[in-house]
N, C-alpha and C. Protein backbone atom coordinates (compact mmCIF):
# COMPACT_ATOMS: atom_id res chain seq x y z
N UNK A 1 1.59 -6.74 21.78
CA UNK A 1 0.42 -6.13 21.17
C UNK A 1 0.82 -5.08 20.13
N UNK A 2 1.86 -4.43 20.34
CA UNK A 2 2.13 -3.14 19.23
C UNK A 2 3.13 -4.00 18.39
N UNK A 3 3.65 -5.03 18.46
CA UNK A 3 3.71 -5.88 16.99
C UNK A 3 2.87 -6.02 16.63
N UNK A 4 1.84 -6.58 17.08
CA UNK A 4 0.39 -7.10 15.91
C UNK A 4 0.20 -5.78 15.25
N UNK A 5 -0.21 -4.83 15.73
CA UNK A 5 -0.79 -3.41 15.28
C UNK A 5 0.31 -3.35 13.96
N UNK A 6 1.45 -3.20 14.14
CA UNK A 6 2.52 -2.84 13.28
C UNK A 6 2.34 -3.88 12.24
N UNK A 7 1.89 -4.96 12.38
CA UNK A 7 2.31 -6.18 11.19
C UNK A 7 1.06 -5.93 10.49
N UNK A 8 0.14 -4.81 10.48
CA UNK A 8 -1.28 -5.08 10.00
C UNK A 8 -1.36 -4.54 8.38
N UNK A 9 -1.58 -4.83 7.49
CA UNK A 9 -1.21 -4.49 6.18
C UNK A 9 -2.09 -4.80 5.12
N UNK A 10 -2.78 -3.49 5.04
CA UNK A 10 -4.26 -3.49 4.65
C UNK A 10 -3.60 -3.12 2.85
N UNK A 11 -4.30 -4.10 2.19
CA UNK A 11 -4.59 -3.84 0.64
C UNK A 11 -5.73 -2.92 -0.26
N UNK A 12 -5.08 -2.27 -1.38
CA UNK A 12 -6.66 -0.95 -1.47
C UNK A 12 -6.49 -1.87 -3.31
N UNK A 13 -7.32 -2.66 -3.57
CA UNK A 13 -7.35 -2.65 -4.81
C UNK A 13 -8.84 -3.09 -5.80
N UNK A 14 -9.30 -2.72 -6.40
CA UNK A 14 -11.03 -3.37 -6.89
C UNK A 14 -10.72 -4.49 -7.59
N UNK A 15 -9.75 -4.89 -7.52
CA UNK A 15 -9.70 -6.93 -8.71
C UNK A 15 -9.95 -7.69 -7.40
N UNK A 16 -11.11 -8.20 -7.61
CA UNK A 16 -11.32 -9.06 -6.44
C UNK A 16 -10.05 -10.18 -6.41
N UNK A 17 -9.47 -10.94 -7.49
CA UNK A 17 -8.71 -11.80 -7.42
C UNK A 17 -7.52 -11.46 -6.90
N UNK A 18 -7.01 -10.01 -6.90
CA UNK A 18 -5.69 -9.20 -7.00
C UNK A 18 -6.11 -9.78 -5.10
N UNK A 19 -7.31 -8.93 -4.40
CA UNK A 19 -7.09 -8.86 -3.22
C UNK A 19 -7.16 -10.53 -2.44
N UNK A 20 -7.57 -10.97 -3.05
CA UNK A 20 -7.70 -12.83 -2.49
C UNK A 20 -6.22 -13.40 -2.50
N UNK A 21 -5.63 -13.11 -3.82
CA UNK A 21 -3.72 -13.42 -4.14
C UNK A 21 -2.97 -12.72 -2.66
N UNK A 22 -3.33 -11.39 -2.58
CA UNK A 22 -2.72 -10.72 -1.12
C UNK A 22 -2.61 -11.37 -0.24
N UNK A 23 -4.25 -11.69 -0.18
CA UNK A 23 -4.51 -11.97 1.28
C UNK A 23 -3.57 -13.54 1.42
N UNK A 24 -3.69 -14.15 0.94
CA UNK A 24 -3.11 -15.74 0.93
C UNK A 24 -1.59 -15.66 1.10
N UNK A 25 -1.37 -14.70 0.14
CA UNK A 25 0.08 -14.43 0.48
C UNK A 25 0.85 -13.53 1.14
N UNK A 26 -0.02 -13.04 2.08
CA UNK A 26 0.66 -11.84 3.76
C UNK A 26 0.20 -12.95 4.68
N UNK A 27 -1.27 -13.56 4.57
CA UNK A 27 -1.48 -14.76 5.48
C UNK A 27 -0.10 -15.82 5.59
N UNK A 28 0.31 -16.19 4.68
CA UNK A 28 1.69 -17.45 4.76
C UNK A 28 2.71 -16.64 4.97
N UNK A 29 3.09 -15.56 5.16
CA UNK A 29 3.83 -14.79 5.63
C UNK A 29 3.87 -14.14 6.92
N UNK A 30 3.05 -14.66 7.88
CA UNK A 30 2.51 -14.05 8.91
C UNK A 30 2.02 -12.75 9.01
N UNK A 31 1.61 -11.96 8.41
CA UNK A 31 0.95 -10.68 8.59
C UNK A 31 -0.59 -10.66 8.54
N UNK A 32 -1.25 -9.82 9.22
CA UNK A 32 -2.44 -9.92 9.24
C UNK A 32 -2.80 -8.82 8.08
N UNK A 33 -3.93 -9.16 7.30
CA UNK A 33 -4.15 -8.66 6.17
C UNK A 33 -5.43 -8.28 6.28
N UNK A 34 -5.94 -6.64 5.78
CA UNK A 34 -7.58 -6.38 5.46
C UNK A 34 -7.42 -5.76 4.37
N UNK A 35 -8.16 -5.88 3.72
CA UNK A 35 -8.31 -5.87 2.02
C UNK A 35 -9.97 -5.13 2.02
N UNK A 36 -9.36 -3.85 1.33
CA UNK A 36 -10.69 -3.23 0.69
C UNK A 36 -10.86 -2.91 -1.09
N UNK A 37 -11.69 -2.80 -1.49
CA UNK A 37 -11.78 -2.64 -2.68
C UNK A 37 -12.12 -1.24 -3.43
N UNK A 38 -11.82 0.03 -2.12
CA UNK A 38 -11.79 1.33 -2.83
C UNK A 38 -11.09 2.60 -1.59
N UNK A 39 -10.51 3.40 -2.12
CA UNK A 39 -9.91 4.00 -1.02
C UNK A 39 -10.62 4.77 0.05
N UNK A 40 -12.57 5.09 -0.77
CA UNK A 40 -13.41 5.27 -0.11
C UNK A 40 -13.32 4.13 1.20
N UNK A 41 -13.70 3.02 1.02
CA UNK A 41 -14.11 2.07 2.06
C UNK A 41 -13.14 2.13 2.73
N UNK A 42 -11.52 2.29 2.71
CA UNK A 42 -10.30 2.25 3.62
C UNK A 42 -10.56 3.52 4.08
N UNK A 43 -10.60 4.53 4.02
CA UNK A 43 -10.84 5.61 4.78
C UNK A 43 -12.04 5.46 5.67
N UNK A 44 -12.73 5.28 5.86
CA UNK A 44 -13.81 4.90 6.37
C UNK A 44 -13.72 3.68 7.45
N UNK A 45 -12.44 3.55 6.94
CA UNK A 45 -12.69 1.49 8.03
C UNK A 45 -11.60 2.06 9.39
N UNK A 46 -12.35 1.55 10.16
CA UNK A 46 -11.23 1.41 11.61
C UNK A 46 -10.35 0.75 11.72
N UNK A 47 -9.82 0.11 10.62
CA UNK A 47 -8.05 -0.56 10.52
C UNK A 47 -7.41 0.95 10.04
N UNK A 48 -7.91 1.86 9.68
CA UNK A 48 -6.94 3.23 9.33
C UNK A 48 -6.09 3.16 9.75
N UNK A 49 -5.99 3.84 11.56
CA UNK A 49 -5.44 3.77 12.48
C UNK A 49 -4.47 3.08 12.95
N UNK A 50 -4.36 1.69 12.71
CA UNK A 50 -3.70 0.67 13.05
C UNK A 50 -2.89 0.01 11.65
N UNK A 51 -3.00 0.57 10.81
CA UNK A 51 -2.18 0.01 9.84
C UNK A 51 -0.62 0.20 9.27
N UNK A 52 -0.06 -0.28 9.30
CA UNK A 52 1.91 -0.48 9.13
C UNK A 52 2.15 -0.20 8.08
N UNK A 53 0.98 -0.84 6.96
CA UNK A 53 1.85 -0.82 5.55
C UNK A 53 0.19 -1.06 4.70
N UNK A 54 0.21 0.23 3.71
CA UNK A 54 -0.58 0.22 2.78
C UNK A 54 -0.31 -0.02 1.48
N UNK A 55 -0.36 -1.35 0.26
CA UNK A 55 -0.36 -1.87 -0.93
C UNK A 55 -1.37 -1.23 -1.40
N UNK A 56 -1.59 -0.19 -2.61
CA UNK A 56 -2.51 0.51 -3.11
C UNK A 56 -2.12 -0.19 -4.63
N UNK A 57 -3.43 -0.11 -5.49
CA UNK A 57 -2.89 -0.49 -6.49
C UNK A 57 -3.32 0.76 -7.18
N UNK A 58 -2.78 1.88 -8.19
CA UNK A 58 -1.97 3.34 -8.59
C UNK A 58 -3.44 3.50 -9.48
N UNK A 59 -4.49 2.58 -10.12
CA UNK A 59 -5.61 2.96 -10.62
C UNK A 59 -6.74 2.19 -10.04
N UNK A 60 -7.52 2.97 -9.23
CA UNK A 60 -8.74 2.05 -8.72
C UNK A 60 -9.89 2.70 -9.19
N UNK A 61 -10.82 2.55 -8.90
CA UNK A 61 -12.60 2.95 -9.23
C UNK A 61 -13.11 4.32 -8.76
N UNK A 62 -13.07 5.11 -8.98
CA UNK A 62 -13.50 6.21 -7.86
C UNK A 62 -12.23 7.56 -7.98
N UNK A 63 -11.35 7.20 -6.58
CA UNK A 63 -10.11 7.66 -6.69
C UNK A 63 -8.94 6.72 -6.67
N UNK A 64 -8.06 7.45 -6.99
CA UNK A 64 -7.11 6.58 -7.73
C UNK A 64 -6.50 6.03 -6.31
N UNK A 65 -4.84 5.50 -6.55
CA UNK A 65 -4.55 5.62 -5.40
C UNK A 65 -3.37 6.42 -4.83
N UNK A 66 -3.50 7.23 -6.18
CA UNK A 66 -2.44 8.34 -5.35
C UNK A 66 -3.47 9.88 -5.10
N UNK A 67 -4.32 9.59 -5.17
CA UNK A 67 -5.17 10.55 -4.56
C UNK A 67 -5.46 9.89 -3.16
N UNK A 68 -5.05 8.88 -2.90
CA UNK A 68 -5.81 8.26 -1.52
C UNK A 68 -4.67 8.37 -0.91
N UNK A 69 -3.47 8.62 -1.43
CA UNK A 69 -2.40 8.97 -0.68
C UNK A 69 -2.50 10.67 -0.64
N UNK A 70 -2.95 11.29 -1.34
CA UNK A 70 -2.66 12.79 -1.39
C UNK A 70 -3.99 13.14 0.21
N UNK A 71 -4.63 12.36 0.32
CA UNK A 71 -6.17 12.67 1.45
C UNK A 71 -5.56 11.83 2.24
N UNK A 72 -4.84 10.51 2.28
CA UNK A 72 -4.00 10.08 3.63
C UNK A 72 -2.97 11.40 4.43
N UNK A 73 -2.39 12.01 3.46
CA UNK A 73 -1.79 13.17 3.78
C UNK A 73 -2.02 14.40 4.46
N UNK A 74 -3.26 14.93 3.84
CA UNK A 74 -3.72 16.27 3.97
C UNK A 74 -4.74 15.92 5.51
N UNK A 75 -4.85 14.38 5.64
CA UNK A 75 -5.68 13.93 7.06
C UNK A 75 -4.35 14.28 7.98
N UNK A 76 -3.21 14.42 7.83
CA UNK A 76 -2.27 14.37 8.54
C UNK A 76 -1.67 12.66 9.09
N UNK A 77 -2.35 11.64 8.11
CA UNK A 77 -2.39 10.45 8.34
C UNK A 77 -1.30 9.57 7.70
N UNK A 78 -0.06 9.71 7.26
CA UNK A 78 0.56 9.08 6.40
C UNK A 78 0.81 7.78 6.46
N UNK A 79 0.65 6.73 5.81
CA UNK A 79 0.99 5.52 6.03
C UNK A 79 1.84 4.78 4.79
N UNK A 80 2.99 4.07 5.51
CA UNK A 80 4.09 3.73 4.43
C UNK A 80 3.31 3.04 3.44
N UNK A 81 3.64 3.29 2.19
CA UNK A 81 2.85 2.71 0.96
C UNK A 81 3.54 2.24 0.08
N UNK A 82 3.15 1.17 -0.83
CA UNK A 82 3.37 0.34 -1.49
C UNK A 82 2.61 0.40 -2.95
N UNK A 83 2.96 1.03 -4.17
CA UNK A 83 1.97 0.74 -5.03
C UNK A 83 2.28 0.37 -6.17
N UNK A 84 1.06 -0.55 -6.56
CA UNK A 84 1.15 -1.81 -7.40
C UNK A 84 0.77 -1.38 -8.97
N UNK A 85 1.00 -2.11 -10.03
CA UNK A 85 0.40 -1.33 -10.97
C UNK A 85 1.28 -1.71 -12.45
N UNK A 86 -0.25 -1.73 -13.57
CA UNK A 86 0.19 -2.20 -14.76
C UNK A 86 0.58 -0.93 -15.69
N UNK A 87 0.10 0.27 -15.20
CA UNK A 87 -0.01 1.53 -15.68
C UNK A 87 0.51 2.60 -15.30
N UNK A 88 1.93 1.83 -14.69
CA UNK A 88 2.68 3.07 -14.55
C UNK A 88 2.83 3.67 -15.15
N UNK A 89 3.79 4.90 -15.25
CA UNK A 89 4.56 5.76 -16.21
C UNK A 89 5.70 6.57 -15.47
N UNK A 90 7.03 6.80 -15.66
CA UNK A 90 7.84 7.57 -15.07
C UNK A 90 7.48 8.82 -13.63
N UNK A 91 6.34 9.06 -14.77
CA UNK A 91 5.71 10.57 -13.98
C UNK A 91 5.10 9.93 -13.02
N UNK A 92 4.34 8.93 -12.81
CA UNK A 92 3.51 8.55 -11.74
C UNK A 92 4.45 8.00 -10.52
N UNK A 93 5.46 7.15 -11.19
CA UNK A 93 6.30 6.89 -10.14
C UNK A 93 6.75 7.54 -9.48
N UNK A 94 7.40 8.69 -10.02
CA UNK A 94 8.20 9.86 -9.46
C UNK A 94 7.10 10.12 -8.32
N UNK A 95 6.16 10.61 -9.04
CA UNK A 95 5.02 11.39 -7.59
C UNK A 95 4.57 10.57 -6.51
N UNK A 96 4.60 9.33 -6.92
CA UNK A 96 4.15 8.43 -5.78
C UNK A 96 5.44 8.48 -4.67
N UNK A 97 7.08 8.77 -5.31
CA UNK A 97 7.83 8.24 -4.36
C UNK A 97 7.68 9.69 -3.64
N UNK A 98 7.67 10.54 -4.27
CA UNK A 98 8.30 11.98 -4.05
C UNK A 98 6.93 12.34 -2.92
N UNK A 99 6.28 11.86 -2.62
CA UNK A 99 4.78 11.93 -1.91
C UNK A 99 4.96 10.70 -0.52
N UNK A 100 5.72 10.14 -0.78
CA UNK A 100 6.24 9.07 0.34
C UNK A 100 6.01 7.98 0.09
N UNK A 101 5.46 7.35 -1.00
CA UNK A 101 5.28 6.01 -1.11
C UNK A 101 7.13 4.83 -0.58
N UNK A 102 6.60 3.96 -0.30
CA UNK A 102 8.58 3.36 -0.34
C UNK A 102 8.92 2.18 -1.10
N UNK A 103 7.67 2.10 -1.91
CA UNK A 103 8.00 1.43 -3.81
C UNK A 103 6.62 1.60 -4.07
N UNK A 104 7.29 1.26 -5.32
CA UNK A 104 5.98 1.65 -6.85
C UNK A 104 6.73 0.19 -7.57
N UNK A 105 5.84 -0.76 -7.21
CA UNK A 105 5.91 -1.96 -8.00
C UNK A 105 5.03 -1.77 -9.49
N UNK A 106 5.30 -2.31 -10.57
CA UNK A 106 5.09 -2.86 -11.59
C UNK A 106 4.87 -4.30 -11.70
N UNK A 107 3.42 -4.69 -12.18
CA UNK A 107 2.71 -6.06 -12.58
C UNK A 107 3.71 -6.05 -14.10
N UNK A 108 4.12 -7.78 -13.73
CA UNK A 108 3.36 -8.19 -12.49
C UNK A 108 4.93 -8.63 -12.10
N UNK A 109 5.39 -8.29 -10.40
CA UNK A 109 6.15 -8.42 -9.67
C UNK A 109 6.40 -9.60 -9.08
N UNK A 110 7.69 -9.64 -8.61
CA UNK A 110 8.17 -11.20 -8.16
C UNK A 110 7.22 -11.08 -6.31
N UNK A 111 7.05 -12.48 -5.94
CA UNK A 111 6.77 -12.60 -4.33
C UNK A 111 7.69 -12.11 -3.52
N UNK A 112 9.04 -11.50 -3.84
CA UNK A 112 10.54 -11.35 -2.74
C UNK A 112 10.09 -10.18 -2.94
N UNK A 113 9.60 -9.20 -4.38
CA UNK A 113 10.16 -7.86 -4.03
C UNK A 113 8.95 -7.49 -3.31
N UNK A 114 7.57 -7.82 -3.47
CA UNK A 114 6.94 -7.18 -2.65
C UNK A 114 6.70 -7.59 -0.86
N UNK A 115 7.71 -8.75 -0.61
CA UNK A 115 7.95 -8.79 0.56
C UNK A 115 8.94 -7.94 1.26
N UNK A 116 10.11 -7.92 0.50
CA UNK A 116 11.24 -6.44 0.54
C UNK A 116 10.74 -5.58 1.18
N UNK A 117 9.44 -5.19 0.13
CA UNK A 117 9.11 -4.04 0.11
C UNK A 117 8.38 -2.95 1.40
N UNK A 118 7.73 -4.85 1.76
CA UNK A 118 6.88 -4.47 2.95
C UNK A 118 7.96 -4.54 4.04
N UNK A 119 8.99 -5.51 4.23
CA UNK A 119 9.33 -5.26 5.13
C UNK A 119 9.88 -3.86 5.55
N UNK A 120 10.68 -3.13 4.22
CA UNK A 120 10.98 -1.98 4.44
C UNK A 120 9.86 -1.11 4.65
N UNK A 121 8.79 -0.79 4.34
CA UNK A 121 7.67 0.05 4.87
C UNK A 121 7.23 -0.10 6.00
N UNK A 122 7.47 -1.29 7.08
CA UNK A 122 7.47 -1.61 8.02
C UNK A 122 8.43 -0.74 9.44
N UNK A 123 9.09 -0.89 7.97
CA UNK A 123 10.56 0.07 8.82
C UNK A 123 10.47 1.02 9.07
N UNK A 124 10.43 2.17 7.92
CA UNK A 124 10.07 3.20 6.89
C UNK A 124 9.30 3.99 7.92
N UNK A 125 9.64 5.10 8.57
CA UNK A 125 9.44 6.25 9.20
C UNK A 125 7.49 6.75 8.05
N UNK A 126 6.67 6.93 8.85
CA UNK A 126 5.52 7.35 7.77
C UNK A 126 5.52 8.47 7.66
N UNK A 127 5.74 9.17 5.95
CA UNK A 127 5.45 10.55 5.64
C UNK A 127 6.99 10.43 4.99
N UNK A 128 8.15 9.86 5.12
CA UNK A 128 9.38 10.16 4.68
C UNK A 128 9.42 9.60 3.51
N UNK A 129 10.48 10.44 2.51
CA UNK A 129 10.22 9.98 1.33
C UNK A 129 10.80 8.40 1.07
N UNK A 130 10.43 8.01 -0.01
CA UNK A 130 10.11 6.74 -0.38
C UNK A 130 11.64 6.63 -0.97
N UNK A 131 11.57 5.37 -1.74
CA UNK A 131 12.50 4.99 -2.73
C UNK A 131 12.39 4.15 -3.74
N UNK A 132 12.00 3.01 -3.15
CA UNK A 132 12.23 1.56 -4.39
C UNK A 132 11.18 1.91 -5.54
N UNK A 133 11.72 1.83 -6.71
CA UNK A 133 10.72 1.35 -7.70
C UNK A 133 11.60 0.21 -8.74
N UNK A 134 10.47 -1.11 -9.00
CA UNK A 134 11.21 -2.04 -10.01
C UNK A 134 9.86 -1.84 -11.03
């Protein structure tokens, strides 16, 4: 049972297509996948709690998603993160890792690294600083 909990790997992104691509591809990977479309609705959802590994994508609708990491934080809630994104910039990366993320992918990314990625966030102590960015 605390494998399932651990393999649970909720997506925060508003492209409906972005979150359908996820889901299909953590599904053929065996992970169980919940997909929201704002960091409002993930805060709010009762997978919070139970989630291993959060894929944020770095600009969403509302708040971004390193503000949804800065309020995952300040909840005392950290969860290993993953974030996705056409709009990086040096500076954003830096803060995402330096904040605990444990990559800052760039669109559009291969299927290995963001499996890497998860597996290492899987790993990945929550709240410790991060590392990967491609």
């Amino acid at each position: 049972m605390a494998e399932q909990v651990r393999q649970l790997i909720c997506v925060v992104d508003d492209d409906e297509c972005v979150r359908e691509a996820m889901t299909s591809l953590l599904k053929a990977h065996g992970f169980t996948c919940r997909c929201f479309s704002s960091g409002s609705e993930f805060l709010d959802s009762p997978d919070l709690g139970q989630t291993g590994c959060l894929i944020l994508d770095l600009c969403l609708s509302g708040m971004s998603g390193l503000e949804l990491q800065r309020r995952l934080a300040a909840r005392n809630h950290p969860i290993p993160s993953i974030f996705i994104t056409s709009h990086g910039t040096p500076e954003t990366r830096e803060e995402a890792l330096r904040a605990g993320a444990v990559a800052f992918l760039s669109k559009p990314f291969s299927e290995d690294a963001l499996l890497n990625s998860i597996r290492q966030a899987l790993d990945h102590p929550a709240g410790a600083p991060g590392g990967n960015s491609r």
